[in-house]
PDB file of N, CA and C in Angstrom:
ATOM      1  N   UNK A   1       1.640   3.868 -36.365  1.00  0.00           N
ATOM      2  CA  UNK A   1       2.895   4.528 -36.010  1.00  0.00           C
ATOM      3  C   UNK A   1       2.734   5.400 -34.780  1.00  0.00           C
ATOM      4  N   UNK A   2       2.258   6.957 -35.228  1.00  0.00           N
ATOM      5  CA  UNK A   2       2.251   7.478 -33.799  1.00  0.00           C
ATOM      6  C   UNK A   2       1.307   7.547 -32.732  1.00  0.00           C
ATOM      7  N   UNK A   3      -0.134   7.256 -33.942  1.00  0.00           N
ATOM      8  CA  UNK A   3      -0.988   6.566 -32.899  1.00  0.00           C
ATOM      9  C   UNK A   3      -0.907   5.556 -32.174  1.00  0.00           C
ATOM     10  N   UNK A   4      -0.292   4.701 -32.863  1.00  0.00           N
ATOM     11  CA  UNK A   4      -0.175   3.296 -31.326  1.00  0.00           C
ATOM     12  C   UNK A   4       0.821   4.281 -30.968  1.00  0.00           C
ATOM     13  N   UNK A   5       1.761   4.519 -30.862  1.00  0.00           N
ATOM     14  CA  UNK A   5       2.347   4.588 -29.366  1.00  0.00           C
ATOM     15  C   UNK A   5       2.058   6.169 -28.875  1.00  0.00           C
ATOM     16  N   UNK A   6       1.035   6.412 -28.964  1.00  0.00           N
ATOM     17  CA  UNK A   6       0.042   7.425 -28.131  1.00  0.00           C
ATOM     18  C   UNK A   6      -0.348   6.486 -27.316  1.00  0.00           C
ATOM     19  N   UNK A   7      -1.434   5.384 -27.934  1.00  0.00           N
ATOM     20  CA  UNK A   7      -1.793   4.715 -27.107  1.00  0.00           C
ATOM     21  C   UNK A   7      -0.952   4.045 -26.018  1.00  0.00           C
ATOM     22  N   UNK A   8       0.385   3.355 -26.273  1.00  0.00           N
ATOM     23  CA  UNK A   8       0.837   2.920 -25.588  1.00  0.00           C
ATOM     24  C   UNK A   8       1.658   3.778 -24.188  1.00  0.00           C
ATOM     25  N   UNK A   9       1.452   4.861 -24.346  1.00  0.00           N
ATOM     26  CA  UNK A   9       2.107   5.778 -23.440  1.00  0.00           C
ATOM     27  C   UNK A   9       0.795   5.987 -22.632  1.00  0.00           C
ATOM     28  N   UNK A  10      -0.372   5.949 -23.278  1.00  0.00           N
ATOM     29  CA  UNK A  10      -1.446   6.140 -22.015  1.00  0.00           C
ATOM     30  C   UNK A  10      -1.932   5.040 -21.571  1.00  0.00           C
ATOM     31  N   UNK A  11      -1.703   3.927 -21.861  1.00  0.00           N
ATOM     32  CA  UNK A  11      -1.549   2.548 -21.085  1.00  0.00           C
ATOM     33  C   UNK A  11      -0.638   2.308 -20.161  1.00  0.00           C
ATOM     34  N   UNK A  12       0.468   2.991 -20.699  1.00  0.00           N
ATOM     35  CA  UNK A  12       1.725   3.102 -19.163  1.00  0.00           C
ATOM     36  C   UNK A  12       1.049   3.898 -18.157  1.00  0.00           C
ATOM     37  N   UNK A  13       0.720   5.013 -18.577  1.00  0.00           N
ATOM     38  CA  UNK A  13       0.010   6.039 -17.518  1.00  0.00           C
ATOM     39  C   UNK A  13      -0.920   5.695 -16.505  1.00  0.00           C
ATOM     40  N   UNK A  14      -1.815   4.827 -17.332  1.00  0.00           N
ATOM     41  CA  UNK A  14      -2.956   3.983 -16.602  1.00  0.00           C
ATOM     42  C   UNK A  14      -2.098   3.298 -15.349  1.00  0.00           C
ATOM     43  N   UNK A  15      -1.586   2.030 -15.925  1.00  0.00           N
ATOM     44  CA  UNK A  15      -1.115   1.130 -15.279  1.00  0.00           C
ATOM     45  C   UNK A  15       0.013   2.088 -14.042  1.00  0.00           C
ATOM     46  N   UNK A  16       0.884   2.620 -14.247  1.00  0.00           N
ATOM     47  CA  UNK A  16       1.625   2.987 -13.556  1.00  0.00           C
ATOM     48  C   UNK A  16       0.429   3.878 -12.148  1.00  0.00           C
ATOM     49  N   UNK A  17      -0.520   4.656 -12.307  1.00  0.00           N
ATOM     50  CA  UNK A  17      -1.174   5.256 -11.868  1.00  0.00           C
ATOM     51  C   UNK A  17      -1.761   4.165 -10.451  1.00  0.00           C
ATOM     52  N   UNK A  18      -2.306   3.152 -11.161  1.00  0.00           N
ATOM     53  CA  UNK A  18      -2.849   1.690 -10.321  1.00  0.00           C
ATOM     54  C   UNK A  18      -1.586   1.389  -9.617  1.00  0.00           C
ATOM     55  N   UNK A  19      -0.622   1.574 -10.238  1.00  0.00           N
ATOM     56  CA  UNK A  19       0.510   0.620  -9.442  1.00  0.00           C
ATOM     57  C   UNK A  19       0.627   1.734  -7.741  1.00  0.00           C
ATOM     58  N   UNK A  20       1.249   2.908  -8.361  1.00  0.00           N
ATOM     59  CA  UNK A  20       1.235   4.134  -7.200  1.00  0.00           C
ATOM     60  C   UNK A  20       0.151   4.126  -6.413  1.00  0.00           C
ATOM     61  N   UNK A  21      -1.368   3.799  -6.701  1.00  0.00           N
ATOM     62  CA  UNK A  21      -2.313   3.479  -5.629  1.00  0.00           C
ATOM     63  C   UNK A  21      -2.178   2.037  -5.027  1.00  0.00           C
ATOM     64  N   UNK A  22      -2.015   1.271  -5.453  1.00  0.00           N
ATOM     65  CA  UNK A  22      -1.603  -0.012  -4.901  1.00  0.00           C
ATOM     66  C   UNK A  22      -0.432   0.205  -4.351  1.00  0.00           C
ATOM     67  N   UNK A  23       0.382   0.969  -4.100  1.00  0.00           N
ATOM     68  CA  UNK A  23       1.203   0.790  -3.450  1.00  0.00           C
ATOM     69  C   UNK A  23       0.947   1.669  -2.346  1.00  0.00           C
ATOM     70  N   UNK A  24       0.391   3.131  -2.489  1.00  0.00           N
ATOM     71  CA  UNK A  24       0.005   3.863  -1.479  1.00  0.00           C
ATOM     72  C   UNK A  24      -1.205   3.130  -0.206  1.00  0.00           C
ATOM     73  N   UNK A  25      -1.832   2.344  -0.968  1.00  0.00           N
ATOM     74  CA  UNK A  25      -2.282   1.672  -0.014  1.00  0.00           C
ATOM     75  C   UNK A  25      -1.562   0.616   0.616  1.00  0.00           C
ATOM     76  N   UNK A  26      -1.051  -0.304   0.678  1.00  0.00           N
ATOM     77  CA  UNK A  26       0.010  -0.727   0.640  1.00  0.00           C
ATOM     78  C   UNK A  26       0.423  -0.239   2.546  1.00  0.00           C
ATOM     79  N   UNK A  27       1.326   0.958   1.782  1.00  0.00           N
ATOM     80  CA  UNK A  27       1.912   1.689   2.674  1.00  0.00           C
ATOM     81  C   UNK A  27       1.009   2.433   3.921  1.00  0.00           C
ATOM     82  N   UNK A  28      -0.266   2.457   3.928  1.00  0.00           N
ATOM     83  CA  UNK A  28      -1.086   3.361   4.742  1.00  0.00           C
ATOM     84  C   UNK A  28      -1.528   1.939   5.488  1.00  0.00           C
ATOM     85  N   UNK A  29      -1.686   0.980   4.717  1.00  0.00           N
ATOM     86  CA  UNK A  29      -1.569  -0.452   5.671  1.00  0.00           C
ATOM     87  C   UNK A  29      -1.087  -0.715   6.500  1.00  0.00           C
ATOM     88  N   UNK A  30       0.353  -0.249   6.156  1.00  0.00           N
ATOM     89  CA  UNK A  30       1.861  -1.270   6.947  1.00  0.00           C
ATOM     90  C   UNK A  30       1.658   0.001   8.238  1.00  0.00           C
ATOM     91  N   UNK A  31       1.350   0.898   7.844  1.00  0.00           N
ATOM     92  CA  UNK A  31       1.788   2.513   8.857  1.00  0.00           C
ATOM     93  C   UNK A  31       0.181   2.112   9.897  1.00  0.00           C
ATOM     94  N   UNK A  32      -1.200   1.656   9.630  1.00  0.00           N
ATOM     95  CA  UNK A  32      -1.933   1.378  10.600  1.00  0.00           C
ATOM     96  C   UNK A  32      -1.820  -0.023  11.505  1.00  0.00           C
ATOM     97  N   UNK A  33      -1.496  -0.813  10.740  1.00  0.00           N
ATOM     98  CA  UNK A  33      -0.859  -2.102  11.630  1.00  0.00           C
ATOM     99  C   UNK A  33       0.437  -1.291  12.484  1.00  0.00           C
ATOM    100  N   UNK A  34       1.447  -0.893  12.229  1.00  0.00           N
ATOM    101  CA  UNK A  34       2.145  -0.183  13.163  1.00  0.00           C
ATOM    102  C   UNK A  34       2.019   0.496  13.649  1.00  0.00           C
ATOM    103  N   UNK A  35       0.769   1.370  13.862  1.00  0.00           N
ATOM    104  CA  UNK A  35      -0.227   1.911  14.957  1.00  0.00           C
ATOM    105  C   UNK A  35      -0.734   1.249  15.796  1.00  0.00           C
ATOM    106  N   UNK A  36      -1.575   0.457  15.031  1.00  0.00           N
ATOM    107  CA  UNK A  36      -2.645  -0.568  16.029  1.00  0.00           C
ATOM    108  C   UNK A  36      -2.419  -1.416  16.604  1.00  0.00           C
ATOM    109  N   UNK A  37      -1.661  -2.120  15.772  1.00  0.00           N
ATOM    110  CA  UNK A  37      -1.512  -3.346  15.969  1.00  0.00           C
ATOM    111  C   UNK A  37      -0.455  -3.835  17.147  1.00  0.00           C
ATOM    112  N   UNK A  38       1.017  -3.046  16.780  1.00  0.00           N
ATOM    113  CA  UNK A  38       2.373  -3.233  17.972  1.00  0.00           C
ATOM    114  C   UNK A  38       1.928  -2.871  19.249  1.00  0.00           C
ATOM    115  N   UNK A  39       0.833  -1.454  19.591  1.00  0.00           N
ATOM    116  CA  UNK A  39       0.607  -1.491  20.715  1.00  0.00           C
ATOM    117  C   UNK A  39      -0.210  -2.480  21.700  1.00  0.00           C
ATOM    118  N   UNK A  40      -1.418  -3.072  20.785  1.00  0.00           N
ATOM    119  CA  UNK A  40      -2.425  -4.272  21.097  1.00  0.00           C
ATOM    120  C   UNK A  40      -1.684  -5.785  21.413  1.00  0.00           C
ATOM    121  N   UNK A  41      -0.805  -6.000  20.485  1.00  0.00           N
ATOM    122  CA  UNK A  41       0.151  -6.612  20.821  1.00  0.00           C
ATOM    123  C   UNK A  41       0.562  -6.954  22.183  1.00  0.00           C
ATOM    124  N   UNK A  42       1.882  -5.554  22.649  1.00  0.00           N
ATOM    125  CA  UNK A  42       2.165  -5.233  23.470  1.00  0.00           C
ATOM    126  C   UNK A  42       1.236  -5.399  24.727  1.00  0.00           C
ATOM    127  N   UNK A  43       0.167  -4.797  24.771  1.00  0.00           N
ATOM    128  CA  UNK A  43      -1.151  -4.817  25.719  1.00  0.00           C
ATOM    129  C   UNK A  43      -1.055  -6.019  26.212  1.00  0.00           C
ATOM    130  N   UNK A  44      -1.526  -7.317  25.184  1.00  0.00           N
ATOM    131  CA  UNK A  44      -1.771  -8.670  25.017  1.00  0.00           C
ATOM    132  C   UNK A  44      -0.957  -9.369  25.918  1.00  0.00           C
ATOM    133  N   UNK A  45       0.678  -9.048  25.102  1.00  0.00           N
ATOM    134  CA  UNK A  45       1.715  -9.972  25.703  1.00  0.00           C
ATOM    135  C   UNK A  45       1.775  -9.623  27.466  1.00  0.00           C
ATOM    136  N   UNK A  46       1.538  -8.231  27.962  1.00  0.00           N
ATOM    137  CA  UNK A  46       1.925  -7.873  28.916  1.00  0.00           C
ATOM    138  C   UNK A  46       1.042  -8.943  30.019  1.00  0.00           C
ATOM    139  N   UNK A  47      -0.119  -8.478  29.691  1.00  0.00           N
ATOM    140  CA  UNK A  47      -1.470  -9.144  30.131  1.00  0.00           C
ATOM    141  C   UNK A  47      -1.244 -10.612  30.607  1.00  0.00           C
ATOM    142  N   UNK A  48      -0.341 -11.089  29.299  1.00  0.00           N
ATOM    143  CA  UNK A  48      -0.704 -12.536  29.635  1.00  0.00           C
ATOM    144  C   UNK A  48       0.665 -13.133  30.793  1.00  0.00           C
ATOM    145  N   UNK A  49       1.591 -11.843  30.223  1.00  0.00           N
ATOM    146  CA  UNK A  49       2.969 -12.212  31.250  1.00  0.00           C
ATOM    147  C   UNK A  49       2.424 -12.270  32.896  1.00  0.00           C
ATOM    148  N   UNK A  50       1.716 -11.078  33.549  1.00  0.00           N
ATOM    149  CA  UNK A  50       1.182 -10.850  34.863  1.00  0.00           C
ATOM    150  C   UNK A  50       0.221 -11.629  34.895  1.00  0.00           C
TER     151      UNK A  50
END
């Protein structure tokens, strides 16, 4: 009874916890490719236009 769903509330906790890091990474991804990457890009295309 209230032990399982002890347990099951700290299995949400778990999981939800993984999800918020998987997603924070995720996001610190998308934000260094749109650092690095659009300007290198840019560099590239210019380069190859001249």
């Amino acid at each position: 009874g209230i032990e399982l769903l002890d347990k099951e509330v700290e299995l949400k906790d778990d999981v939800w916890e993984k999800v918020v890091e998987v997603m924070a990474v995720i996001e610190a991804e998308t934000r260094i490719e749109e650092f690095l990457l659009k300007p290198l890009i840019l560099m590239i295309s210019s380069q190859t236009c001249i």
